[in-house]
PDB file of N, CA and C in Angstrom:
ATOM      1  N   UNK A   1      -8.933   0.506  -3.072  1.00  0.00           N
ATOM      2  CA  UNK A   1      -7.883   0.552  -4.056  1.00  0.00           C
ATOM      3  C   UNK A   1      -8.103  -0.596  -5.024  1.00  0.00           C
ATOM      4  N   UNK A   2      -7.931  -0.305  -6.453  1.00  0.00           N
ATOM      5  CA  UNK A   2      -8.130  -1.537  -7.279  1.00  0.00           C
ATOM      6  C   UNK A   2      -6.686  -1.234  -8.046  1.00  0.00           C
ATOM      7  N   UNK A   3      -6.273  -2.618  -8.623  1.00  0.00           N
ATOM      8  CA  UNK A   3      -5.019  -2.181  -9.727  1.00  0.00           C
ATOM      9  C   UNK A   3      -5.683  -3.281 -10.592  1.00  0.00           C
ATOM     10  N   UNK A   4      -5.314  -2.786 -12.059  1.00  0.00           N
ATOM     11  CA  UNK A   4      -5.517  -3.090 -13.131  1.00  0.00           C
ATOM     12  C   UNK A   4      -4.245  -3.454 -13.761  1.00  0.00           C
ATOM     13  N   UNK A   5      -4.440  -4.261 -15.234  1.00  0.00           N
ATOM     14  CA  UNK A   5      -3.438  -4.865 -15.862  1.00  0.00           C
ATOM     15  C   UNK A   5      -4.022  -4.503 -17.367  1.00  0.00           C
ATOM     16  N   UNK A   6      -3.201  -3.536 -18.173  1.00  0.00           N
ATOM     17  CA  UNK A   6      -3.699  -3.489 -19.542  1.00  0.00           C
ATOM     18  C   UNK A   6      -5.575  -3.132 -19.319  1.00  0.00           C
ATOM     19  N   UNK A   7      -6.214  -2.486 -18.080  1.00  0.00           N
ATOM     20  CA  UNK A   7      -7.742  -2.256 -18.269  1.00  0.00           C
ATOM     21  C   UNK A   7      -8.364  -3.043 -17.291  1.00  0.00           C
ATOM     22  N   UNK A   8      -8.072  -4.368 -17.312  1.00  0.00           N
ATOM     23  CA  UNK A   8      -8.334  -5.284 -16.729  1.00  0.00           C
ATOM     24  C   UNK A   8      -8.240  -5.655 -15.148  1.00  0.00           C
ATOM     25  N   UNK A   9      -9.065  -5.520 -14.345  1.00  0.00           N
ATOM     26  CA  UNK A   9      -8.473  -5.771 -12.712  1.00  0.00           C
ATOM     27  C   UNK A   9      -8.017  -6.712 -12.470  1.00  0.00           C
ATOM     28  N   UNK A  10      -6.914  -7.241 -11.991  1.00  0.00           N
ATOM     29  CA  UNK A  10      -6.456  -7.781 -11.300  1.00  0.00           C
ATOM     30  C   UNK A  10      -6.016  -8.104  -9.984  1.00  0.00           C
ATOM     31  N   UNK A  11      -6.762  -7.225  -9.232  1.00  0.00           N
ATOM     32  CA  UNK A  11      -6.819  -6.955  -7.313  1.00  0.00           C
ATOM     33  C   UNK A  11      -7.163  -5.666  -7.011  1.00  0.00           C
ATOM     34  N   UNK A  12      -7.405  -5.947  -5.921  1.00  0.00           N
ATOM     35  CA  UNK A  12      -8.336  -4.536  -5.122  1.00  0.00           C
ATOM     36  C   UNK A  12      -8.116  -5.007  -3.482  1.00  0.00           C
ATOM     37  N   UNK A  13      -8.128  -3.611  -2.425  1.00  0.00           N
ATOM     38  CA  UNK A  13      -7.985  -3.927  -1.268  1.00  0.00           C
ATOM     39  C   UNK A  13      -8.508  -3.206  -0.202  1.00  0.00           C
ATOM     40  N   UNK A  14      -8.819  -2.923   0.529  1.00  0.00           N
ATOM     41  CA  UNK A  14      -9.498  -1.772   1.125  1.00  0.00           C
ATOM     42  C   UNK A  14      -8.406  -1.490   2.628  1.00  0.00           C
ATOM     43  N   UNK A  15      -8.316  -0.029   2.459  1.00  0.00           N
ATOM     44  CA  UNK A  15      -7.414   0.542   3.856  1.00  0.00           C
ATOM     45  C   UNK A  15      -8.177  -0.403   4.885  1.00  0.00           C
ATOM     46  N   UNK A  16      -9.045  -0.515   5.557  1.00  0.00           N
ATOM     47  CA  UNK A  16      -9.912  -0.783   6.966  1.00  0.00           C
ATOM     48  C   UNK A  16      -9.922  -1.643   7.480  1.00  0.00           C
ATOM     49  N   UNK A  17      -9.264  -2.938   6.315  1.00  0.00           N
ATOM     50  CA  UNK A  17      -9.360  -4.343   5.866  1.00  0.00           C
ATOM     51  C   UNK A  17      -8.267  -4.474   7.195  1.00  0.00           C
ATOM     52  N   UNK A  18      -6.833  -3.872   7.555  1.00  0.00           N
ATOM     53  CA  UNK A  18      -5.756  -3.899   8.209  1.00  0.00           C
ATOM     54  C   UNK A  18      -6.071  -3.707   9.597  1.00  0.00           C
ATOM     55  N   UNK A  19      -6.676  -4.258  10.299  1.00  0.00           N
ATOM     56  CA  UNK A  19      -7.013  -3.947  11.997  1.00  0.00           C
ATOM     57  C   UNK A  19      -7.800  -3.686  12.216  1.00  0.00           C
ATOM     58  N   UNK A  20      -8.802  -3.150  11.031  1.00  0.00           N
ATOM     59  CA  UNK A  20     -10.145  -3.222  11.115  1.00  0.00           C
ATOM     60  C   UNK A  20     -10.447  -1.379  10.712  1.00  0.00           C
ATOM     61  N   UNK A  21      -9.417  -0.714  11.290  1.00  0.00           N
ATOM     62  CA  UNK A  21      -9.243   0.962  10.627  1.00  0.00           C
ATOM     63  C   UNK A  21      -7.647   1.284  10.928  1.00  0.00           C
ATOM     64  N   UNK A  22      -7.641   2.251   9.605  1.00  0.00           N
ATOM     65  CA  UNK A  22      -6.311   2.575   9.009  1.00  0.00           C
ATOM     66  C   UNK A  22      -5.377   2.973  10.401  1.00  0.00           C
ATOM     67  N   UNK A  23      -6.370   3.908  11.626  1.00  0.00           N
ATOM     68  CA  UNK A  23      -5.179   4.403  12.751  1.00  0.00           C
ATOM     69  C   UNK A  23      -4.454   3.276  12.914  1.00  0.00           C
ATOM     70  N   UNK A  24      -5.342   2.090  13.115  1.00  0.00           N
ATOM     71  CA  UNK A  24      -4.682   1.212  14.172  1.00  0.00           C
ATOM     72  C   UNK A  24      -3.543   0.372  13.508  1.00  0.00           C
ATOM     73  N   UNK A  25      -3.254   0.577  12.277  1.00  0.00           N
ATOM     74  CA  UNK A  25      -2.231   0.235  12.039  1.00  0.00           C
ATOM     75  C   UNK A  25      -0.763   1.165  12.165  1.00  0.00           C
ATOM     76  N   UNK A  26      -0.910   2.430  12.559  1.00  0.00           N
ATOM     77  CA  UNK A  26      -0.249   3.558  13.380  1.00  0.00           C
ATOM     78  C   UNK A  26       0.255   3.099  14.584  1.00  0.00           C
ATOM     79  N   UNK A  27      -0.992   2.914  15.555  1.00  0.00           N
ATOM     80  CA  UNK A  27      -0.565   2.739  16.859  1.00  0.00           C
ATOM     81  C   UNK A  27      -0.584   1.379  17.054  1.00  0.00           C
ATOM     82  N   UNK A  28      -0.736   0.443  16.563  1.00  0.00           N
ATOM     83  CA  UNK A  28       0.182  -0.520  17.052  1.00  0.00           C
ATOM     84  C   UNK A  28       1.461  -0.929  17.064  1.00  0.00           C
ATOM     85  N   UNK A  29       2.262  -0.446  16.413  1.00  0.00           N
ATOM     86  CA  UNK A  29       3.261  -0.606  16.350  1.00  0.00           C
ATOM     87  C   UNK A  29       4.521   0.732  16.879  1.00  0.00           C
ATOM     88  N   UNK A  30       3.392   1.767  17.356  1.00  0.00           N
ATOM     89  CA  UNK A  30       3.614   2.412  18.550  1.00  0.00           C
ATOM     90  C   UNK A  30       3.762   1.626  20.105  1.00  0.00           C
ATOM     91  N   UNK A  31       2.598   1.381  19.652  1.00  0.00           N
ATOM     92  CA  UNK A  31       2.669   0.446  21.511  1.00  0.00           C
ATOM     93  C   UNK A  31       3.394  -0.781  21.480  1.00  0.00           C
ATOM     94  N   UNK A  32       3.960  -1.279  20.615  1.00  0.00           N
ATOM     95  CA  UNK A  32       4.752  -2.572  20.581  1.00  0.00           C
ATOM     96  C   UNK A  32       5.933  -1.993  20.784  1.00  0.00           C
ATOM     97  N   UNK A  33       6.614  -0.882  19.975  1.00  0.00           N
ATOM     98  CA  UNK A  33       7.623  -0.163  20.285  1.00  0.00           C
ATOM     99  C   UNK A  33       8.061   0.077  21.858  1.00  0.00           C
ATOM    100  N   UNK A  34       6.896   0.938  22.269  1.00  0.00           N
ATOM    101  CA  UNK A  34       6.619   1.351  23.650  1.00  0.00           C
ATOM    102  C   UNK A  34       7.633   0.316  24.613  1.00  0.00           C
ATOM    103  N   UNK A  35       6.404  -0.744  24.122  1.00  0.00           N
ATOM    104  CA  UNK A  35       6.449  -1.845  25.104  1.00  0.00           C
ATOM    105  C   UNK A  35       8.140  -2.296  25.197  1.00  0.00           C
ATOM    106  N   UNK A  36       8.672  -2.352  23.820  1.00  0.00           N
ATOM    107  CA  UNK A  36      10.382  -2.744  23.982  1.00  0.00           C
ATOM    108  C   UNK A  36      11.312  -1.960  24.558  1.00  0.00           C
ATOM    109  N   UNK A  37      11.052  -0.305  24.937  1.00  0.00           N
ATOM    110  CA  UNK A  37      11.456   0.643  25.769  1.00  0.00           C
ATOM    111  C   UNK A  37      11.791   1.492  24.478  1.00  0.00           C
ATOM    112  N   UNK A  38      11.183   1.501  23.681  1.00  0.00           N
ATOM    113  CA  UNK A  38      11.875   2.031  22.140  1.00  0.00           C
ATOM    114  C   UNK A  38      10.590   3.295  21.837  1.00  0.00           C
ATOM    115  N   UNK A  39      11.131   4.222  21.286  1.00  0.00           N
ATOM    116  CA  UNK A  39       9.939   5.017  20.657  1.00  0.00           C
ATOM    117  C   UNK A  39       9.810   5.710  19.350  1.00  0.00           C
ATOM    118  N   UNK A  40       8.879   5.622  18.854  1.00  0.00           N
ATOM    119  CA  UNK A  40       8.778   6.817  16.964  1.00  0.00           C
ATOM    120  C   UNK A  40       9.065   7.982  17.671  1.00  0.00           C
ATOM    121  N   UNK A  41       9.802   8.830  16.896  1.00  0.00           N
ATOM    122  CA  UNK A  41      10.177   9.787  16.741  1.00  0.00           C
ATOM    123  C   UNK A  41      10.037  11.107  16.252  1.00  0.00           C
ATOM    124  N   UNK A  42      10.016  12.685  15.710  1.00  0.00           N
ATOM    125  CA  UNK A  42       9.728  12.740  14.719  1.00  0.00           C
ATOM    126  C   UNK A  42      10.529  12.904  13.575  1.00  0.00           C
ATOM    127  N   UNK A  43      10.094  12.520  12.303  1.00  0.00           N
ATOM    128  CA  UNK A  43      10.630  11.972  11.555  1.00  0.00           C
ATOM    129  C   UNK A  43      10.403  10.832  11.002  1.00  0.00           C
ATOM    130  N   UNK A  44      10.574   9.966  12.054  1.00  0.00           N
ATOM    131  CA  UNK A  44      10.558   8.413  11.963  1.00  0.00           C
ATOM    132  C   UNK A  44       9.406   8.073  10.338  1.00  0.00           C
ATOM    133  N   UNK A  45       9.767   7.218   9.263  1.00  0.00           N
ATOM    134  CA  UNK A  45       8.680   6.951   8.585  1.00  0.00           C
ATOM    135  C   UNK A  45       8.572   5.360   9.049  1.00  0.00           C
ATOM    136  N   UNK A  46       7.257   4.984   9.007  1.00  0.00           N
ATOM    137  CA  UNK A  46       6.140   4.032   9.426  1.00  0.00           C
ATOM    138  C   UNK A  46       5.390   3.470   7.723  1.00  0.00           C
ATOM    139  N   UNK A  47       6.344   2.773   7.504  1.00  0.00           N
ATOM    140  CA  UNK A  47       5.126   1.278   6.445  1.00  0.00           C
ATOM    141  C   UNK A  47       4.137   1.041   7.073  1.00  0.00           C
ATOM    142  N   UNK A  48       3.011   1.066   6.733  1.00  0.00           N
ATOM    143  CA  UNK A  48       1.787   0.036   6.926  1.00  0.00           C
ATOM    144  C   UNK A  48       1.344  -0.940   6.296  1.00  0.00           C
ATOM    145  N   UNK A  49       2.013  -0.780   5.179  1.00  0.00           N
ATOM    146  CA  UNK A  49       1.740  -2.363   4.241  1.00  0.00           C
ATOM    147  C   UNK A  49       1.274  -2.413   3.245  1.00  0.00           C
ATOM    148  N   UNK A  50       0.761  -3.121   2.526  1.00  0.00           N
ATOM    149  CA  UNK A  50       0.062  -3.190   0.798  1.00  0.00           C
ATOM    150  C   UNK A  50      -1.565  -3.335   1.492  1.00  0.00           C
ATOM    151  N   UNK A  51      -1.760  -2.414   0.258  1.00  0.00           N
ATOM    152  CA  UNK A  51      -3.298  -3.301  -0.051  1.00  0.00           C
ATOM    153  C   UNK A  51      -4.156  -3.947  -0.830  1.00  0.00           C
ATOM    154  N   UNK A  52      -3.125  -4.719  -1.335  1.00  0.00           N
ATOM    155  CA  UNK A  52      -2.946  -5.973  -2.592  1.00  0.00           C
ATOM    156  C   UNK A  52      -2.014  -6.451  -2.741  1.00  0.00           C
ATOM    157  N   UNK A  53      -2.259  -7.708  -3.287  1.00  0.00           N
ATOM    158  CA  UNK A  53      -0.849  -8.491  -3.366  1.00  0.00           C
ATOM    159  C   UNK A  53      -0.211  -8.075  -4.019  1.00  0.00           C
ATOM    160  N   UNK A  54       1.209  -8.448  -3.852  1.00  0.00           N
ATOM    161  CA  UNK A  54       2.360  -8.086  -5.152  1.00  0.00           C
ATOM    162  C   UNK A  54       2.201  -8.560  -6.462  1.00  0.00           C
ATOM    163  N   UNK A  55       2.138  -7.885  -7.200  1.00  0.00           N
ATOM    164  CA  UNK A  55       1.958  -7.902  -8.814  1.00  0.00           C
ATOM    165  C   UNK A  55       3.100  -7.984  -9.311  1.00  0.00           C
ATOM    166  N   UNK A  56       3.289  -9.326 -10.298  1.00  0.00           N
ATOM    167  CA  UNK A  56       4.953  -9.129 -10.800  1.00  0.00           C
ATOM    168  C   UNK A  56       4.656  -8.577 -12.491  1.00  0.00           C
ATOM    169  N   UNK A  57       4.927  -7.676 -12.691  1.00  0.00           N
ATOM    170  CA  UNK A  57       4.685  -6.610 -14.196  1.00  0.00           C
ATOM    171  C   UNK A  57       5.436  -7.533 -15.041  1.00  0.00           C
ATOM    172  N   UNK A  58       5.101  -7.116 -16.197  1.00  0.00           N
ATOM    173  CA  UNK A  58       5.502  -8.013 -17.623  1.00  0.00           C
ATOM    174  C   UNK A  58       5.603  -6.481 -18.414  1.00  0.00           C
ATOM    175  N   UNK A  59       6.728  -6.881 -19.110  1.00  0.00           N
ATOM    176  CA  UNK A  59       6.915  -5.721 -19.982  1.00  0.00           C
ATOM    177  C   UNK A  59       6.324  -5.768 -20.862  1.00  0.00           C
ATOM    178  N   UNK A  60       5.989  -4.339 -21.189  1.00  0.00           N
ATOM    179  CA  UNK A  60       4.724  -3.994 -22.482  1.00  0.00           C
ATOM    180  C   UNK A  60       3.386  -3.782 -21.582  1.00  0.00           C
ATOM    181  N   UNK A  61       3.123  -4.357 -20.497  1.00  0.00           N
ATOM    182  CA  UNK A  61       1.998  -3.835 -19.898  1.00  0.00           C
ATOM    183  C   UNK A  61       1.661  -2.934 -19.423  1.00  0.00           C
ATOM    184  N   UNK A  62       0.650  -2.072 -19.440  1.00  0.00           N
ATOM    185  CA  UNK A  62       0.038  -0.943 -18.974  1.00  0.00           C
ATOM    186  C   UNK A  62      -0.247  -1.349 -17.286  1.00  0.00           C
ATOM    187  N   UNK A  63      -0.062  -1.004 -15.993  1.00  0.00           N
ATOM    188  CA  UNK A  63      -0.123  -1.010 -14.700  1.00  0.00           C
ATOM    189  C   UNK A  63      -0.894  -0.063 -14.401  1.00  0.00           C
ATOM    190  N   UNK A  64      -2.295  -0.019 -13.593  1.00  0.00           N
ATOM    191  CA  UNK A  64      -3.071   1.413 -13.229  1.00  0.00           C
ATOM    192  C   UNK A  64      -3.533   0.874 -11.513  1.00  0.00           C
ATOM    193  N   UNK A  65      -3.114   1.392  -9.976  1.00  0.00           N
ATOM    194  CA  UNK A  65      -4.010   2.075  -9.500  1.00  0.00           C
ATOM    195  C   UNK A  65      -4.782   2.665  -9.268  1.00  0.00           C
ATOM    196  N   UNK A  66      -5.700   2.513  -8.634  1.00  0.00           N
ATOM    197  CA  UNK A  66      -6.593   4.003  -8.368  1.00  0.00           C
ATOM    198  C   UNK A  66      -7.128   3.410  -7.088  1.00  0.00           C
ATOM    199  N   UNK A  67      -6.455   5.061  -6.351  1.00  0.00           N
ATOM    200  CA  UNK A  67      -7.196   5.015  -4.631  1.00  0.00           C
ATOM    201  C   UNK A  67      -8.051   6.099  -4.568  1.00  0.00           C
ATOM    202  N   UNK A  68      -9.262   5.884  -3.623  1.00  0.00           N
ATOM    203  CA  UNK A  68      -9.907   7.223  -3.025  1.00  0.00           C
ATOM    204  C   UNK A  68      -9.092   8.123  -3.090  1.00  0.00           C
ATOM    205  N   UNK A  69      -7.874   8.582  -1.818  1.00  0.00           N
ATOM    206  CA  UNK A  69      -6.750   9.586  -1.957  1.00  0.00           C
ATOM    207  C   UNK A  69      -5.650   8.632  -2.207  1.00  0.00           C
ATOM    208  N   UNK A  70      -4.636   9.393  -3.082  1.00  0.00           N
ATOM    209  CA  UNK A  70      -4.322  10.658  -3.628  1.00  0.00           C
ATOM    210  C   UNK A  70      -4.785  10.416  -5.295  1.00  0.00           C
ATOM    211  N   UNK A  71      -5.666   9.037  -5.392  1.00  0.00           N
ATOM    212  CA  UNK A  71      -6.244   9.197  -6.797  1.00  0.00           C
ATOM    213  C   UNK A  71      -5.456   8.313  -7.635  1.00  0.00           C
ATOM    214  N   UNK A  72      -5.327   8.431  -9.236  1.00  0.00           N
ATOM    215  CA  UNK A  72      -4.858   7.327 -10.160  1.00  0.00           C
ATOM    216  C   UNK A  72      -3.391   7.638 -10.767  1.00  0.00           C
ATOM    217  N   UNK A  73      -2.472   5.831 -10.467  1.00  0.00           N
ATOM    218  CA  UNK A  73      -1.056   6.322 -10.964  1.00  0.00           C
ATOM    219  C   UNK A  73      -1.274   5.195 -12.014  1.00  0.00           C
ATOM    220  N   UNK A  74      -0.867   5.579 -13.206  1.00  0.00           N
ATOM    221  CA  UNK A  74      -0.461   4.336 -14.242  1.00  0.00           C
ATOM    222  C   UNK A  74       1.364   4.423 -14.647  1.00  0.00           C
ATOM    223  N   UNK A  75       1.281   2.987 -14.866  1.00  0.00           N
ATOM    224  CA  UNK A  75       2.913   2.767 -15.096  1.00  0.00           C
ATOM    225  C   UNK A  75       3.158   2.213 -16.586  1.00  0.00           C
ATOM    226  N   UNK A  76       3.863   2.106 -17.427  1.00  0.00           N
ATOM    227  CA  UNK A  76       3.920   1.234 -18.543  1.00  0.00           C
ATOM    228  C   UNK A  76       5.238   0.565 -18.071  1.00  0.00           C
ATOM    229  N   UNK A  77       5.721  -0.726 -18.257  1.00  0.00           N
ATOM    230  CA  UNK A  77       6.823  -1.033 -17.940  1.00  0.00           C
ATOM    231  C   UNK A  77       7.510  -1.061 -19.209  1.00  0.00           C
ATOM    232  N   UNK A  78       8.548  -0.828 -19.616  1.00  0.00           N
ATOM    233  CA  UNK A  78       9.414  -0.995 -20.442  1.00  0.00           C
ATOM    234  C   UNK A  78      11.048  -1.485 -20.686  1.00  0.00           C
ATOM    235  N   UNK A  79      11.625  -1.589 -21.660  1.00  0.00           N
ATOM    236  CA  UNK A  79      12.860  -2.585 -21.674  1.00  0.00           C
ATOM    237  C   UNK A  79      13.682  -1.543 -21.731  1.00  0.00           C
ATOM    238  N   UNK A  80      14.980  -1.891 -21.119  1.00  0.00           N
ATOM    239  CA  UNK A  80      15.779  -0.595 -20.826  1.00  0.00           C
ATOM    240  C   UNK A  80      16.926  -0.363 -21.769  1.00  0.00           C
TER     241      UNK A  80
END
């Protein structure tokens, strides 16, 4: 994943980077659950986290992701 600023990158992160592969950020926090007598559900939604730091936007700037899946989101921020 890279995000850009106005064209420009400003961070990038890779899924695999998190436990070393994307499952295991699934099941760990399955088995930590487990372990408290607690369990996911279905339904239940599961964060796994960023994969870049938080970007604080400035208005007027153009904002672009782009991941392998599901591909490229751009944002413009604007004044309301």
């Amino acid at each position: 994943m890279c995000a850009f600023e106005d064209g420009t990158e400003i961070n990038s992160g890779v899924g695999s980077n998190a436990l070393s592969v994307p499952l295991a950020v699934m099941v760990w926090p399955a088995n930590h659950l487990n372990a408290l007598g607690l369990h996911l559900r279905k339904g239940d939604v599961l964060a796994t986290g960023l994969l870049t730091d938080v970007i604080e936007g400035t208005k007027g700037k153009t904002y672009r992701a782009e991941y392998h899946h599901p591909g490229t989101v751009d944002v413009t921020l604007t004044a309301r």
